[in-house]
N, C-alpha and C. Protein backbone atom coordinates (compact mmCIF):
# COMPACT_ATOMS: atom_id res chain seq x y z
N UNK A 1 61.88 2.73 -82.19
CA UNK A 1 62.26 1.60 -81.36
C UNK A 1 61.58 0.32 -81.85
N UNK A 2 60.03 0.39 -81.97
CA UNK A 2 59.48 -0.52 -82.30
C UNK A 2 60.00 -1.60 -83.85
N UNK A 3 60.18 -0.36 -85.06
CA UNK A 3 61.10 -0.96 -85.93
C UNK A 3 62.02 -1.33 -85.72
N UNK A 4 63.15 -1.21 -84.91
CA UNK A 4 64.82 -1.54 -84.23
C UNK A 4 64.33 -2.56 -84.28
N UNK A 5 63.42 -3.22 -83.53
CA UNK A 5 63.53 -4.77 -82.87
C UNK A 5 62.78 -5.53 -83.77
N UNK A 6 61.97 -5.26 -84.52
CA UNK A 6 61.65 -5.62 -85.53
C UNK A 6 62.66 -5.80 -86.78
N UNK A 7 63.48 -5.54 -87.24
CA UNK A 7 64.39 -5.52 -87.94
C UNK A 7 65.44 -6.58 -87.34
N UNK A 8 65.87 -6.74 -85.86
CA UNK A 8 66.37 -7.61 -85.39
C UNK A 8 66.08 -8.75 -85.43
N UNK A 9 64.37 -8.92 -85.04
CA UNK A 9 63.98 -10.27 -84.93
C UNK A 9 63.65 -10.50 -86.08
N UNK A 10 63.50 -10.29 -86.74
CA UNK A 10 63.21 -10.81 -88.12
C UNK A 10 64.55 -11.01 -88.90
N UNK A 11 65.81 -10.68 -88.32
CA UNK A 11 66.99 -11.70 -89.23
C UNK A 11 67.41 -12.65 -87.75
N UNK A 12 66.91 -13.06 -87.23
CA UNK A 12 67.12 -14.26 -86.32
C UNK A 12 66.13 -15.58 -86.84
N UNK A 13 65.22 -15.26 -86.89
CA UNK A 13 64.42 -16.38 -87.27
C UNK A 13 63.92 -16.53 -88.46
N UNK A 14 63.04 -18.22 -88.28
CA UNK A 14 63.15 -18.70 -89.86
C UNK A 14 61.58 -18.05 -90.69
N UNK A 15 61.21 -17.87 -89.69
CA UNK A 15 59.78 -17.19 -89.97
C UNK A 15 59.65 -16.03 -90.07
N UNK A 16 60.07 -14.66 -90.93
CA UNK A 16 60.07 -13.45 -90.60
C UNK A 16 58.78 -12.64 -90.89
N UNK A 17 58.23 -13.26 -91.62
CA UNK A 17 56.56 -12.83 -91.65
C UNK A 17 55.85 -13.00 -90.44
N UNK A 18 56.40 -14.02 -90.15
CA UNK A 18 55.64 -14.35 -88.71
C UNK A 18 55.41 -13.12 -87.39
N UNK A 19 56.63 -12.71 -87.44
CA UNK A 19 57.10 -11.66 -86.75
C UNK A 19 56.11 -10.03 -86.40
N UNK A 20 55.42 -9.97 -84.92
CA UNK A 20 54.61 -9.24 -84.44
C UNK A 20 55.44 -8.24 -83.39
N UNK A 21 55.24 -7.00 -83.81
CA UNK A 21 55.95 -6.02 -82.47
C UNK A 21 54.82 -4.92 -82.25
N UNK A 22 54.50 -5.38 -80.90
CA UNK A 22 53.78 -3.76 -80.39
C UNK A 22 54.05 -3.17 -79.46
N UNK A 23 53.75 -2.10 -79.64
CA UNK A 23 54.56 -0.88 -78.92
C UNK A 23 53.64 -0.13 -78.18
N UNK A 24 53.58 -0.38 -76.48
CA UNK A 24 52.63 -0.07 -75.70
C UNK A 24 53.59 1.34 -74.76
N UNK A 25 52.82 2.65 -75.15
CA UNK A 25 53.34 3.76 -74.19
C UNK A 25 52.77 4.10 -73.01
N UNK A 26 53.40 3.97 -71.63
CA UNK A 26 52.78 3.92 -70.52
C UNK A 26 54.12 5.22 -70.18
N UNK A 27 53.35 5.70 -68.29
CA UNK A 27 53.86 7.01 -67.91
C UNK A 27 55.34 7.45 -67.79
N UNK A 28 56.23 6.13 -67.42
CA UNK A 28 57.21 6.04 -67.32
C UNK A 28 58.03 4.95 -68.18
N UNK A 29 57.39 4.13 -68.44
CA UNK A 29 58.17 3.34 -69.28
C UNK A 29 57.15 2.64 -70.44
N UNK A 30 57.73 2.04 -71.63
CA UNK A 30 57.17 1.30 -72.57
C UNK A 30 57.42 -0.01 -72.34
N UNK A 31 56.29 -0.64 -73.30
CA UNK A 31 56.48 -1.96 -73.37
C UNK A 31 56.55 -2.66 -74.66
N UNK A 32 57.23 -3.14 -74.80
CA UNK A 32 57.62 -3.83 -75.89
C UNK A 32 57.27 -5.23 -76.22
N UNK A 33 56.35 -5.71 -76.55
CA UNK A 33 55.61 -6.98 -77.11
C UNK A 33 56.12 -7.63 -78.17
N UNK A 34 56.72 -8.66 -78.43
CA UNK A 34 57.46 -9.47 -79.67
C UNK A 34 56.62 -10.82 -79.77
N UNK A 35 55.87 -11.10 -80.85
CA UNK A 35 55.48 -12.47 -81.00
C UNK A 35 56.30 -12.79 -81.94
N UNK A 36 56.21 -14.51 -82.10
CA UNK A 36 57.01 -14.73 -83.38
C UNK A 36 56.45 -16.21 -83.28
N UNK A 37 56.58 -16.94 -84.91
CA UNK A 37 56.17 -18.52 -84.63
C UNK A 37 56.50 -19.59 -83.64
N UNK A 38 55.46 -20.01 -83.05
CA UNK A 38 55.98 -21.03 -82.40
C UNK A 38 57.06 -21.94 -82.42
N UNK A 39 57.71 -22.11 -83.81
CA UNK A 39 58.93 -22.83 -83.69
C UNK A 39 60.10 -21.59 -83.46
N UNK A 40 60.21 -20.41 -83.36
CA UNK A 40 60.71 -20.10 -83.66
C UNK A 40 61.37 -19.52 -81.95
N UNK A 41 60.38 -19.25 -81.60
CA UNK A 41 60.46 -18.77 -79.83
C UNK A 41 61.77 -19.22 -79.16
N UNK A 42 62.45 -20.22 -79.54
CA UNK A 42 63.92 -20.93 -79.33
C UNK A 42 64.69 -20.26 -79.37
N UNK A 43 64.63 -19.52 -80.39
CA UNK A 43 65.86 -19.02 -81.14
C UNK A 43 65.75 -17.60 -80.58
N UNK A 44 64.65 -17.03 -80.70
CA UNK A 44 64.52 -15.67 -79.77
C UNK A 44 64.91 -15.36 -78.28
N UNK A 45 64.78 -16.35 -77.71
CA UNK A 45 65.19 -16.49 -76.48
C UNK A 45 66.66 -17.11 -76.21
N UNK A 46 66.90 -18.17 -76.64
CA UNK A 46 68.13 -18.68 -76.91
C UNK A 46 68.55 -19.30 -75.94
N UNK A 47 69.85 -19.79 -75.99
CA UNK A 47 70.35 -21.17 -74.74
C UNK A 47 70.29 -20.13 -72.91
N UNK A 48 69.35 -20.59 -72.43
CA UNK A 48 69.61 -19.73 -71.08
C UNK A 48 69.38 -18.45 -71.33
N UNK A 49 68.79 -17.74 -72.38
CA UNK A 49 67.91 -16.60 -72.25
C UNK A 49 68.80 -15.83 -72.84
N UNK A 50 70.19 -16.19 -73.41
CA UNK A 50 71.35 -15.39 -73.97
C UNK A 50 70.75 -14.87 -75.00
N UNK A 51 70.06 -14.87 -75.84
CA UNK A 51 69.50 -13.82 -77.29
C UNK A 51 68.40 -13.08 -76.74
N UNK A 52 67.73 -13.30 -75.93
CA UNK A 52 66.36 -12.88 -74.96
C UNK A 52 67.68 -11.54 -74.23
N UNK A 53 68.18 -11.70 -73.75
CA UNK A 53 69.18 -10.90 -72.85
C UNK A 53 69.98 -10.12 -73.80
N UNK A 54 70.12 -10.48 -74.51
CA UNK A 54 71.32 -9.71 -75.59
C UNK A 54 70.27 -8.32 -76.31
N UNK A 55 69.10 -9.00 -76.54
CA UNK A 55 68.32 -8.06 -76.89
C UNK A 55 67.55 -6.91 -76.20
N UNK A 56 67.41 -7.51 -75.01
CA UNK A 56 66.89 -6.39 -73.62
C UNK A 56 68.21 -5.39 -73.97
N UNK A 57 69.68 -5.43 -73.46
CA UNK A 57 70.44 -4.96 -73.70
C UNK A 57 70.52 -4.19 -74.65
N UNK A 58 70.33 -4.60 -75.89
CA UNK A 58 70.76 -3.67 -77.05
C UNK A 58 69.49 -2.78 -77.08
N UNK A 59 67.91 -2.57 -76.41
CA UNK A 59 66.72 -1.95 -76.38
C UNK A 59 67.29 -0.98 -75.13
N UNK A 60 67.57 -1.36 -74.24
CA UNK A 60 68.31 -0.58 -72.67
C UNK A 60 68.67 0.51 -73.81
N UNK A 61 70.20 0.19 -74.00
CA UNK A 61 70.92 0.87 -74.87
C UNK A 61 70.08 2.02 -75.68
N UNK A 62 69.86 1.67 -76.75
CA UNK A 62 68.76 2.96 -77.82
C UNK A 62 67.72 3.52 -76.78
N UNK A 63 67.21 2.95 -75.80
CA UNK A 63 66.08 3.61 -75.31
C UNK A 63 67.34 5.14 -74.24
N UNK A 64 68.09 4.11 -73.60
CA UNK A 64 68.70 5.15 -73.06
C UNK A 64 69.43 6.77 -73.84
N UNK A 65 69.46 6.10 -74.73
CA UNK A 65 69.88 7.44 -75.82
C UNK A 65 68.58 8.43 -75.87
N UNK A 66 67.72 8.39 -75.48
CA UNK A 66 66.55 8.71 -75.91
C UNK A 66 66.12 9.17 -75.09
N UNK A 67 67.00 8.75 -73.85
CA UNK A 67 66.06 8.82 -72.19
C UNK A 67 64.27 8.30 -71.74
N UNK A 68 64.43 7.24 -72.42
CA UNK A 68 63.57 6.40 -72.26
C UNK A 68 63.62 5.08 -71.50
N UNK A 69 62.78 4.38 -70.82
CA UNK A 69 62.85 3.08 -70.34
C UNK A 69 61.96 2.46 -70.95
N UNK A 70 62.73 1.36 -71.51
CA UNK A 70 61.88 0.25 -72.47
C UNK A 70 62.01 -1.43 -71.85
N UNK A 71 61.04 -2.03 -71.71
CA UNK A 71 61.06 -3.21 -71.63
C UNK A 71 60.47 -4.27 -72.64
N UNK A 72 61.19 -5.66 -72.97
CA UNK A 72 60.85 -6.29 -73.84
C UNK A 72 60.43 -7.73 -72.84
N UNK A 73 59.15 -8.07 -74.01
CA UNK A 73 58.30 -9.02 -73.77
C UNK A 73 58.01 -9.77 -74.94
N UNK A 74 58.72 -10.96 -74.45
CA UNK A 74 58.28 -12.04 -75.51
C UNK A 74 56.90 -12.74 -74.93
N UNK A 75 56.01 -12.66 -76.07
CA UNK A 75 55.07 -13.35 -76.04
C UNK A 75 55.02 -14.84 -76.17
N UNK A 76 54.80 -15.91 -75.82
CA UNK A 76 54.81 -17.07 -76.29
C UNK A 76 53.23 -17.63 -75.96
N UNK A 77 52.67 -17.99 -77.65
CA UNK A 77 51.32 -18.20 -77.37
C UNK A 77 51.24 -20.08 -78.22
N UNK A 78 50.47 -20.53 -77.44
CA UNK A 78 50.46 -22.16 -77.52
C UNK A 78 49.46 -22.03 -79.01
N UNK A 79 49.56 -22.84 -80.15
CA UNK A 79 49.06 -22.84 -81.02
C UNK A 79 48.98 -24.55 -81.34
């Protein structure tokens, strides 16, 4: 999973080195942590949260194959 979204966010933005995913396993569900450059946080999230949402979705999706519950968290850290 952790690679899935990693592979995603890193052909969205202009910074792909930049690009941080960690993968926190808790009792019932995971958490999914995404940093990425500060300029770049725009584009991850997108107009009204539409790429932020598109991507929860497509994580729903694979996790549910799996019978897993996954949640994603964009980090946004002030630099």
């Amino acid at each position: 999973m952790k690679e899935f979204v990693e592979f995603i966010t890193k052909k969205l933005v202009d910074v792909p080195e930049a690009v941080e995913v960690s993968y926190i396993e808790g009792k019932n569900t995971a958490i999914i942590e995404l940093r990425v450059a500060p300029k770049d946080v725009g584009k991850v999230i997108g107009k009204s949260g539409r790429t932020a949402n598109a991507l929860r979705t497509l994580i729903s999706a694979v996790a549910s194959r799996q019978n897993q519950k996954v949640v994603l968290e964009i980090i946004e850290e002030n630099k």
